[in-house]
C-alpha atoms as a PDB file:
ATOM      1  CA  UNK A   1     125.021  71.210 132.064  1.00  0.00           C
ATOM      2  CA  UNK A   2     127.050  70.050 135.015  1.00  0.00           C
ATOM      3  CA  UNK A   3     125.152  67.545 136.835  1.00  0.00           C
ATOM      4  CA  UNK A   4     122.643  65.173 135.507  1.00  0.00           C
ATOM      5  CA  UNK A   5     120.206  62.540 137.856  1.00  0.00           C
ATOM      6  CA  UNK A   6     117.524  60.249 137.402  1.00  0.00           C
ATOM      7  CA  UNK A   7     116.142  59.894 140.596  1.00  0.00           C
ATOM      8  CA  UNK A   8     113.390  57.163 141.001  1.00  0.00           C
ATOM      9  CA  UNK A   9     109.739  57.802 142.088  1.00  0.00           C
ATOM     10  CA  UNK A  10     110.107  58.481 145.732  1.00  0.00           C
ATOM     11  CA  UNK A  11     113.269  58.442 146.210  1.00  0.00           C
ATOM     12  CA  UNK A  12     114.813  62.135 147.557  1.00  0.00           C
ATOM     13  CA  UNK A  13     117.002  64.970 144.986  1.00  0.00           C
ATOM     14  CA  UNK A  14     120.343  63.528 146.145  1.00  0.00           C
ATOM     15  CA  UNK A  15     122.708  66.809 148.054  1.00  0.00           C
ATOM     16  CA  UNK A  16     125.102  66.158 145.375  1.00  0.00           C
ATOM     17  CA  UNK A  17     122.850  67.638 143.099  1.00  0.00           C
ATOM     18  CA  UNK A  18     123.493  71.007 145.103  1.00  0.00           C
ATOM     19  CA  UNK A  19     126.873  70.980 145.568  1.00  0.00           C
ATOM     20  CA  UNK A  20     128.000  71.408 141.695  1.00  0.00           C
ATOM     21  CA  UNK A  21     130.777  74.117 141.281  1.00  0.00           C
ATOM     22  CA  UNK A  22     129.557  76.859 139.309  1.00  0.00           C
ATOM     23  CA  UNK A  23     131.608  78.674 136.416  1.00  0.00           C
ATOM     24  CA  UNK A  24     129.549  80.260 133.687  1.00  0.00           C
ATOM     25  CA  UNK A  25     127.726  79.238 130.483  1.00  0.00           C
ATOM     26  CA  UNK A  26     124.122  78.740 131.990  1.00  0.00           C
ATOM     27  CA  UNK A  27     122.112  77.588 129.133  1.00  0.00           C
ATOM     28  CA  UNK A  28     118.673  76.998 130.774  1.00  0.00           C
ATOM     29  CA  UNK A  29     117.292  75.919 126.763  1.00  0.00           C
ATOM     30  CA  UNK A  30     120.282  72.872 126.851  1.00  0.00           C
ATOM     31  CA  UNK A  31     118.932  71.660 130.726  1.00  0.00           C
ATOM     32  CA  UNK A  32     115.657  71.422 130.362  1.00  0.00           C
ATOM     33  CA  UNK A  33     115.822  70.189 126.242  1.00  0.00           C
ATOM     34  CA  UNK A  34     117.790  67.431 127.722  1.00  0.00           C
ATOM     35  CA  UNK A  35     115.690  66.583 130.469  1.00  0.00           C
ATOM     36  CA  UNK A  36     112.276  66.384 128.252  1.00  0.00           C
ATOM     37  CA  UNK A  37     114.095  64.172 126.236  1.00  0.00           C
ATOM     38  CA  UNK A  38     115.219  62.143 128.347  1.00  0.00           C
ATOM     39  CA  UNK A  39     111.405  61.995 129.758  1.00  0.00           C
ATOM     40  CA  UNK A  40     110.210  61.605 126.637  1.00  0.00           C
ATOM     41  CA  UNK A  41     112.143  58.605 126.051  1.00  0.00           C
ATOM     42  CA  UNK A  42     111.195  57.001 128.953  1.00  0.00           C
ATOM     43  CA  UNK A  43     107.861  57.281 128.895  1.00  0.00           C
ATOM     44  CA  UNK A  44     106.401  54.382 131.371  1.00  0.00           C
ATOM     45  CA  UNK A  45     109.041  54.923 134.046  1.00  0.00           C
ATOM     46  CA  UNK A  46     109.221  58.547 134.011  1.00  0.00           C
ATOM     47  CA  UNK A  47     105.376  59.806 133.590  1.00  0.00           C
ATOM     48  CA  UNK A  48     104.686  62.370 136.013  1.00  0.00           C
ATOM     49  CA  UNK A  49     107.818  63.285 136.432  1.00  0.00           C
ATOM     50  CA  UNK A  50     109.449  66.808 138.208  1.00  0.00           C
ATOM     51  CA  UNK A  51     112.563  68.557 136.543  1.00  0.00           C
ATOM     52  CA  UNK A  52     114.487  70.495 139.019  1.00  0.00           C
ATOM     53  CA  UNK A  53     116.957  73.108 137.632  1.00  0.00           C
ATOM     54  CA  UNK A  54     119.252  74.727 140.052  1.00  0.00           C
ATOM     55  CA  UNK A  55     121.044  77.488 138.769  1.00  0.00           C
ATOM     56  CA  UNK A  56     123.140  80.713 139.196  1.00  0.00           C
ATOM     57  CA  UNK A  57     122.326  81.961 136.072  1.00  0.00           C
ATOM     58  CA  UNK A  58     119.765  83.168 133.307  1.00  0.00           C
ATOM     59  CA  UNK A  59     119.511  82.839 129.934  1.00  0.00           C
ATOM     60  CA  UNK A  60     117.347  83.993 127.056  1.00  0.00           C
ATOM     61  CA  UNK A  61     113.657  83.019 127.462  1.00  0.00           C
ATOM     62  CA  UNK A  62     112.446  83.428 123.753  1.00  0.00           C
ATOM     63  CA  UNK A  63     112.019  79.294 123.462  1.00  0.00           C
ATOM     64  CA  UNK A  64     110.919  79.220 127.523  1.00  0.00           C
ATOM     65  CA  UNK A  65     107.188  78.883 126.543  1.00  0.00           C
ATOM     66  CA  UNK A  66     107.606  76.124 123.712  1.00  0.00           C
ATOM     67  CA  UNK A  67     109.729  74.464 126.234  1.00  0.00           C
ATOM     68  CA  UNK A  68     106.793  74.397 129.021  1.00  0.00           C
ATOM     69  CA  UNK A  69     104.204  73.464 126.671  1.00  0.00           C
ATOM     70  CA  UNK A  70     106.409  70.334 125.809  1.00  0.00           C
ATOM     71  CA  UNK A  71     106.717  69.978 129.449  1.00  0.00           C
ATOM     72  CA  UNK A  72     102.812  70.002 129.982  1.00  0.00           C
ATOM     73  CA  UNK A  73     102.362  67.387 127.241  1.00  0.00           C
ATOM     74  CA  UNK A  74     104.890  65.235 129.048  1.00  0.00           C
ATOM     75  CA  UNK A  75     102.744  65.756 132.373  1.00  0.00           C
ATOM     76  CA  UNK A  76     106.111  67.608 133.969  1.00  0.00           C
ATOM     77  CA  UNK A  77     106.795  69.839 136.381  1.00  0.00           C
ATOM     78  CA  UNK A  78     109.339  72.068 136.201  1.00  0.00           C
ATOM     79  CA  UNK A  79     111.038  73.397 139.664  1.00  0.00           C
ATOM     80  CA  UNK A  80     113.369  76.312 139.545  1.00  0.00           C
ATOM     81  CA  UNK A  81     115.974  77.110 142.025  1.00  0.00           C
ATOM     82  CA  UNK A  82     117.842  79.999 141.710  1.00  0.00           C
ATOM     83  CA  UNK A  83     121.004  81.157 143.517  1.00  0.00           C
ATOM     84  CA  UNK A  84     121.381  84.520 143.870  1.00  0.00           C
ATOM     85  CA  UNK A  85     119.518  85.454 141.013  1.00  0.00           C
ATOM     86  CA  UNK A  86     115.920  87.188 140.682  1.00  0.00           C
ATOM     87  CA  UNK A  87     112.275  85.223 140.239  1.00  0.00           C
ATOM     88  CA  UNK A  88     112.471  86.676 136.593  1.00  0.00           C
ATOM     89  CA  UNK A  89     115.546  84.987 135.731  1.00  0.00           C
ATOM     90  CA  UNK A  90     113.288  81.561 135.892  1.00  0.00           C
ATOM     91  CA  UNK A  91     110.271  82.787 136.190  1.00  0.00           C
ATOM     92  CA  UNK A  92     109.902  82.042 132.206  1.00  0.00           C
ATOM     93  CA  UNK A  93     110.890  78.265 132.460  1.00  0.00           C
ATOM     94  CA  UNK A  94     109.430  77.086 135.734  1.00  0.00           C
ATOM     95  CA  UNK A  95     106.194  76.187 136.911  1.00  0.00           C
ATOM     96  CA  UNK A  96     107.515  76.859 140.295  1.00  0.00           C
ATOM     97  CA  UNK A  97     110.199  78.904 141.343  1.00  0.00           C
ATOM     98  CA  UNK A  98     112.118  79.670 144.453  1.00  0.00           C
ATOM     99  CA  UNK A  99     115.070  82.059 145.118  1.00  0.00           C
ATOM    100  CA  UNK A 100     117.629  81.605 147.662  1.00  0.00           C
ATOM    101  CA  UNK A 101     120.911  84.051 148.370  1.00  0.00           C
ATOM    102  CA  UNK A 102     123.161  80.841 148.882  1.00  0.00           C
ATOM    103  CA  UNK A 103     122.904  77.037 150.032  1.00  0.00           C
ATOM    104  CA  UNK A 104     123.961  77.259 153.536  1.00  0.00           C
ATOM    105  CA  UNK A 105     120.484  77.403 154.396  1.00  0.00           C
ATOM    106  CA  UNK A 106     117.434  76.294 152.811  1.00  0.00           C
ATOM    107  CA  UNK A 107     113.949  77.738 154.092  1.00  0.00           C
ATOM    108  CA  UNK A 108     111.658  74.893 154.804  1.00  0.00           C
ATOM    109  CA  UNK A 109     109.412  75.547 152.231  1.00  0.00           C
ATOM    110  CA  UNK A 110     112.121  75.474 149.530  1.00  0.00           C
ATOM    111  CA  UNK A 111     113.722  72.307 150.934  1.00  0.00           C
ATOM    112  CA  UNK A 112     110.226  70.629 150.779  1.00  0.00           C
ATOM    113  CA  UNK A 113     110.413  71.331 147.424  1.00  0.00           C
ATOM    114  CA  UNK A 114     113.140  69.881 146.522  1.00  0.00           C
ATOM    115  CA  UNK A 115     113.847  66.799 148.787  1.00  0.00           C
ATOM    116  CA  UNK A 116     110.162  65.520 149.820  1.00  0.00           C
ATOM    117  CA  UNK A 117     109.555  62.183 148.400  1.00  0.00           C
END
């Protein structure tokens, strides 16, 4: 994991979050693991909270449904972005998922997504 946030209720992703240099290793288990935790142990200020994972990568779903069910219990969503990588690759981890080739420019659904408070 690169990059890690906790952005307030209605406050916006900050860019930064999208502009993390990519170089291997993607370990979607480790991202989202950490993130429930960190949910989980901040359980007033973070109910209904949204985990968004931007990657380039894909890893091995086998403990992607365990993972969602803790994220349901939590009352999470989990947002997938995906750079140049199929729907399948998060398909197994996300409750929504979008795909994009590169971040020069983000569709306006996609941006929505991610950045409306």
């Amino acid at each position: 994991m690169k990059y890690e946030v906790i952005v307030k209720p209605t406050e916006p992703l900050p860019e930064a979050a999208l502009c993390q240099g990519c170089g291997g290793g993607t370990s979607i288990d480790a991202a989202l693991t950490r993130a429930l935790k960190i949910i989980e142990t901040h359980p007033g200020a973070l109910r209904k909270s949204d985990v968004v994972l931007v990657t380039d990568g894909g890893s091995d779903p086998t403990t992607a449904p365990a993972l969602r069910q803790a994220a349901e219990r939590l009352n999470v969503t989990l947002l997938g972005l995906g750079i140049g990588v199929s729907l399948d690759a998060l398909t197994p981890w996300c409750s929504e998922v979008h795909t994009v080739e590169d971040l020069t420019n983000l569709d306006a659904p996609i941006a929505t997504s991610l950045f409306a408070a």
